[in-house]
C-alpha atoms as a PDB file:
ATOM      1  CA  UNK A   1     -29.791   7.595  79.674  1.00  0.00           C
ATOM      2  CA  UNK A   2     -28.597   6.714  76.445  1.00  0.00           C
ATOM      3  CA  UNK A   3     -27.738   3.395  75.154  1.00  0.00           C
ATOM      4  CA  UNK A   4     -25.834   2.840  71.642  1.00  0.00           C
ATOM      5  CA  UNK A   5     -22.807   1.349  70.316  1.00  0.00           C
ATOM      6  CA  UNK A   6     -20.374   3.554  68.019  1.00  0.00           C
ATOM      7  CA  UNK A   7     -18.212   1.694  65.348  1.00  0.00           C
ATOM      8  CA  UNK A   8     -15.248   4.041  64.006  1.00  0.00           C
ATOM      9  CA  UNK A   9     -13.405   3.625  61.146  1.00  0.00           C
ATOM     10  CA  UNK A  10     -12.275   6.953  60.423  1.00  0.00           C
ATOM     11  CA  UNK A  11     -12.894  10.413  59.852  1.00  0.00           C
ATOM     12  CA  UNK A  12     -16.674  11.146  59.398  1.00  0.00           C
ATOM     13  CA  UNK A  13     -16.706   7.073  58.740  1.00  0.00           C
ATOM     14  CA  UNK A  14     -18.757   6.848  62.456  1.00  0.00           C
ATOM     15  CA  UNK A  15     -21.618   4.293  62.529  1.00  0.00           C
ATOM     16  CA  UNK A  16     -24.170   5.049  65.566  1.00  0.00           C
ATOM     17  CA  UNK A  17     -26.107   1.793  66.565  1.00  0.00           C
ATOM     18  CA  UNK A  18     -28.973   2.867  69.233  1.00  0.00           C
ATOM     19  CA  UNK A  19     -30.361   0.527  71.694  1.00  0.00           C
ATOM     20  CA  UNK A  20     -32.718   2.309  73.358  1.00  0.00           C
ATOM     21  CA  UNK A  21     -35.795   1.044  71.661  1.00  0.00           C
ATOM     22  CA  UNK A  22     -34.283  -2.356  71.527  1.00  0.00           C
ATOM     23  CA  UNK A  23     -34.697  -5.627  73.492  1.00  0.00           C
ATOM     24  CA  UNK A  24     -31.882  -6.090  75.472  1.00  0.00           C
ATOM     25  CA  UNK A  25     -30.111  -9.327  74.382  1.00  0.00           C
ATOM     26  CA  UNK A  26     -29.328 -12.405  77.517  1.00  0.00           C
ATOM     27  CA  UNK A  27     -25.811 -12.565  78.455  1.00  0.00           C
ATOM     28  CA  UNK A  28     -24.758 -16.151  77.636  1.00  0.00           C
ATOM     29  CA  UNK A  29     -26.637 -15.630  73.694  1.00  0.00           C
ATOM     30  CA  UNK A  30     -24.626 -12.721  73.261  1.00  0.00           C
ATOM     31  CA  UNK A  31     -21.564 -14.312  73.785  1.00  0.00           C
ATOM     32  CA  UNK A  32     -22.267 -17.713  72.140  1.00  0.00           C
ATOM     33  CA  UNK A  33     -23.223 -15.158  69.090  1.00  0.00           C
ATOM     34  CA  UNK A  34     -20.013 -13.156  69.733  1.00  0.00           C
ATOM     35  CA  UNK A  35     -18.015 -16.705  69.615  1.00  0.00           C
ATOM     36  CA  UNK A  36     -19.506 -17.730  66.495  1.00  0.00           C
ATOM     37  CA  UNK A  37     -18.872 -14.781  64.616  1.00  0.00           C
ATOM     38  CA  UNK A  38     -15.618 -14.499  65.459  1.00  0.00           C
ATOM     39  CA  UNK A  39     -14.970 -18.050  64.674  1.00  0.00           C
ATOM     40  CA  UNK A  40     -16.918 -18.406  61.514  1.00  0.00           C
ATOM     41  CA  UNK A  41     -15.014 -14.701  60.346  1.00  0.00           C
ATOM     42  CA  UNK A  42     -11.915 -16.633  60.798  1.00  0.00           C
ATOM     43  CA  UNK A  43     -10.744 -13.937  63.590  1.00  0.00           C
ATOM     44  CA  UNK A  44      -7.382 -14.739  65.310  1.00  0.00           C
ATOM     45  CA  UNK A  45      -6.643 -14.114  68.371  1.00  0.00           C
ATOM     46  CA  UNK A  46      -4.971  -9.663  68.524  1.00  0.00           C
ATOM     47  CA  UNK A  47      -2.748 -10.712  71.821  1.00  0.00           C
ATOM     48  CA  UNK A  48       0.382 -12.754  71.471  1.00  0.00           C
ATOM     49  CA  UNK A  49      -0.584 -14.899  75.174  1.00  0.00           C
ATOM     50  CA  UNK A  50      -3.343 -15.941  72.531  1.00  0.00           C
ATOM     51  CA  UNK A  51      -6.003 -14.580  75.346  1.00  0.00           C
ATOM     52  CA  UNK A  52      -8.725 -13.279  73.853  1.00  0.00           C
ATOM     53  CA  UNK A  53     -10.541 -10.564  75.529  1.00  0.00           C
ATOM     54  CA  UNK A  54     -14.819  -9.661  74.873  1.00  0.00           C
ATOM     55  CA  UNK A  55     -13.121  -6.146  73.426  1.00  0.00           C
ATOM     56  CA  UNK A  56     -10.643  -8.117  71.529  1.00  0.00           C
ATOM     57  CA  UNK A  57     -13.513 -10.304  69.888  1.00  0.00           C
ATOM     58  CA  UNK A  58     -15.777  -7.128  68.890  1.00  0.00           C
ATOM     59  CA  UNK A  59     -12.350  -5.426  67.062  1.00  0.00           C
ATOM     60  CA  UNK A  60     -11.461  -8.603  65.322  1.00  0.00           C
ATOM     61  CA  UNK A  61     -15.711  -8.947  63.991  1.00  0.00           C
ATOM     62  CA  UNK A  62     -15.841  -5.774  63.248  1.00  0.00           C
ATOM     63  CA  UNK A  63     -12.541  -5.711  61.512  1.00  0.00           C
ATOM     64  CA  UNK A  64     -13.080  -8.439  59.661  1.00  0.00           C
ATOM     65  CA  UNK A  65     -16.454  -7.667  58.365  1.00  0.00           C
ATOM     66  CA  UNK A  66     -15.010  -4.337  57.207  1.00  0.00           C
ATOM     67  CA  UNK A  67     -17.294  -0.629  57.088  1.00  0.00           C
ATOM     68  CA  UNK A  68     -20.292  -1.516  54.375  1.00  0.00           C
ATOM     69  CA  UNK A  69     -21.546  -3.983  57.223  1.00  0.00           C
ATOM     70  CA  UNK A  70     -22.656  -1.244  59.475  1.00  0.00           C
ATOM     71  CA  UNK A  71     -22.814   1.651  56.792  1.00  0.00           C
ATOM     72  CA  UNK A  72     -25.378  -0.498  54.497  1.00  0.00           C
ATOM     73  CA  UNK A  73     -28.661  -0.264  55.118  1.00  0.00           C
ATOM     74  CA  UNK A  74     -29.298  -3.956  54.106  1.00  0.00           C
ATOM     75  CA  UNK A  75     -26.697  -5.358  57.146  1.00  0.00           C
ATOM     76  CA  UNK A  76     -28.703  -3.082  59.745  1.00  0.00           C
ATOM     77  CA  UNK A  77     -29.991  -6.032  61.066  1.00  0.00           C
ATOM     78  CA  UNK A  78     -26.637  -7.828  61.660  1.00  0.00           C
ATOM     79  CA  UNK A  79     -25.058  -4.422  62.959  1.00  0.00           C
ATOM     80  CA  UNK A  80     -27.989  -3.967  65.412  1.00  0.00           C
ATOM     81  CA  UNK A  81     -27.292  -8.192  66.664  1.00  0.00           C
ATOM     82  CA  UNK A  82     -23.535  -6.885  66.844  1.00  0.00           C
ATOM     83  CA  UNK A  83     -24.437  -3.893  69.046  1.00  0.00           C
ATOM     84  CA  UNK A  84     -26.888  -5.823  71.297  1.00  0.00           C
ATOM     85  CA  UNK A  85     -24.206  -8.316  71.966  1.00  0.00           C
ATOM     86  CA  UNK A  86     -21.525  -5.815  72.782  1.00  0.00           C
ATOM     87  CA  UNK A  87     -23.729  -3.768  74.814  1.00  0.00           C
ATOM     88  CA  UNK A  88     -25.045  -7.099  77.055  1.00  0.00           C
ATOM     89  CA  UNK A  89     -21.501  -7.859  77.539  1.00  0.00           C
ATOM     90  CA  UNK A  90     -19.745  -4.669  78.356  1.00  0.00           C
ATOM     91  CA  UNK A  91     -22.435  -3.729  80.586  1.00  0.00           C
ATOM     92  CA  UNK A  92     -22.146  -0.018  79.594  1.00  0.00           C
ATOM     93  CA  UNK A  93     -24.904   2.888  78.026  1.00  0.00           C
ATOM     94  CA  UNK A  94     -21.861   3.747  75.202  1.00  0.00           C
ATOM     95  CA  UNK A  95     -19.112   1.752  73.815  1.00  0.00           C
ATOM     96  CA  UNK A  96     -17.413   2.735  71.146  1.00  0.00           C
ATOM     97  CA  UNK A  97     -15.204   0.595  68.968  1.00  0.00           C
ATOM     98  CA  UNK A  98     -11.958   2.038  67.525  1.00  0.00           C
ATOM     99  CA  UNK A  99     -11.382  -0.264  64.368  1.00  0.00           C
ATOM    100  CA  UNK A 100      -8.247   1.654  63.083  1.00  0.00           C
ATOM    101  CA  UNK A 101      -7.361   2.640  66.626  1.00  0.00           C
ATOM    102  CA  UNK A 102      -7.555  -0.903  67.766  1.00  0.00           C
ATOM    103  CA  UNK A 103      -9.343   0.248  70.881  1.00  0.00           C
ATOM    104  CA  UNK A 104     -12.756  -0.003  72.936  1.00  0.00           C
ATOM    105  CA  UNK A 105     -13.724   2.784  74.906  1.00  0.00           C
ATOM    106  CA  UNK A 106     -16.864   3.175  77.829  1.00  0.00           C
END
């Protein structure tokens, strides 16, 4: 089965990060990573209850870090981290992040 992360931000602007050659990353350093990021991005919380969901966290990073940090060749290591940490979290072979549609899908 196949295992990647897709990271959308618009037409034919679709970033494919494949796992299945790659280490699968522990569950609690994936989310101390996804913490981090999303504090040291200066991500605020998307819901009003101020809640913030493992989907809500991977918008907000990925939003905030914009399209050249997956689409550049020289961030391919921090886009491959991002995917790992998604993908140990999620639990599911493909995710795909909707930046513009504010939405995760399985």
């Amino acid at each position: 089965m196949r295992n990647h992360v897709i990271v959308h931000f618009g037409a034919d602007r679709e970033y494919t990060l494949d796992l299945d050659e790659v280490q699968p990353m522990p569950h609690d350093l994936a989310r101390q990573w996804l913490d981090q990021q999303f504090t040291e991005l200066g991500c605020e919380p998307l819901r009003l209850s101020g809640k913030v969901l493992t989907a809500d966290k991977l918008l907000a990073i990925a939003q905030a870090v914009g399209e050249v940090r997956f689409s550049d060749p020289a961030h391919r290591p921090w886009a491959m981290v991002y995917a790992r940490a998604a993908s140990s979290l999620l639990a599911k072979p493909v995710i795909k992040v909707d930046v513009p549609g504010m939405s995760v899908g399985y």
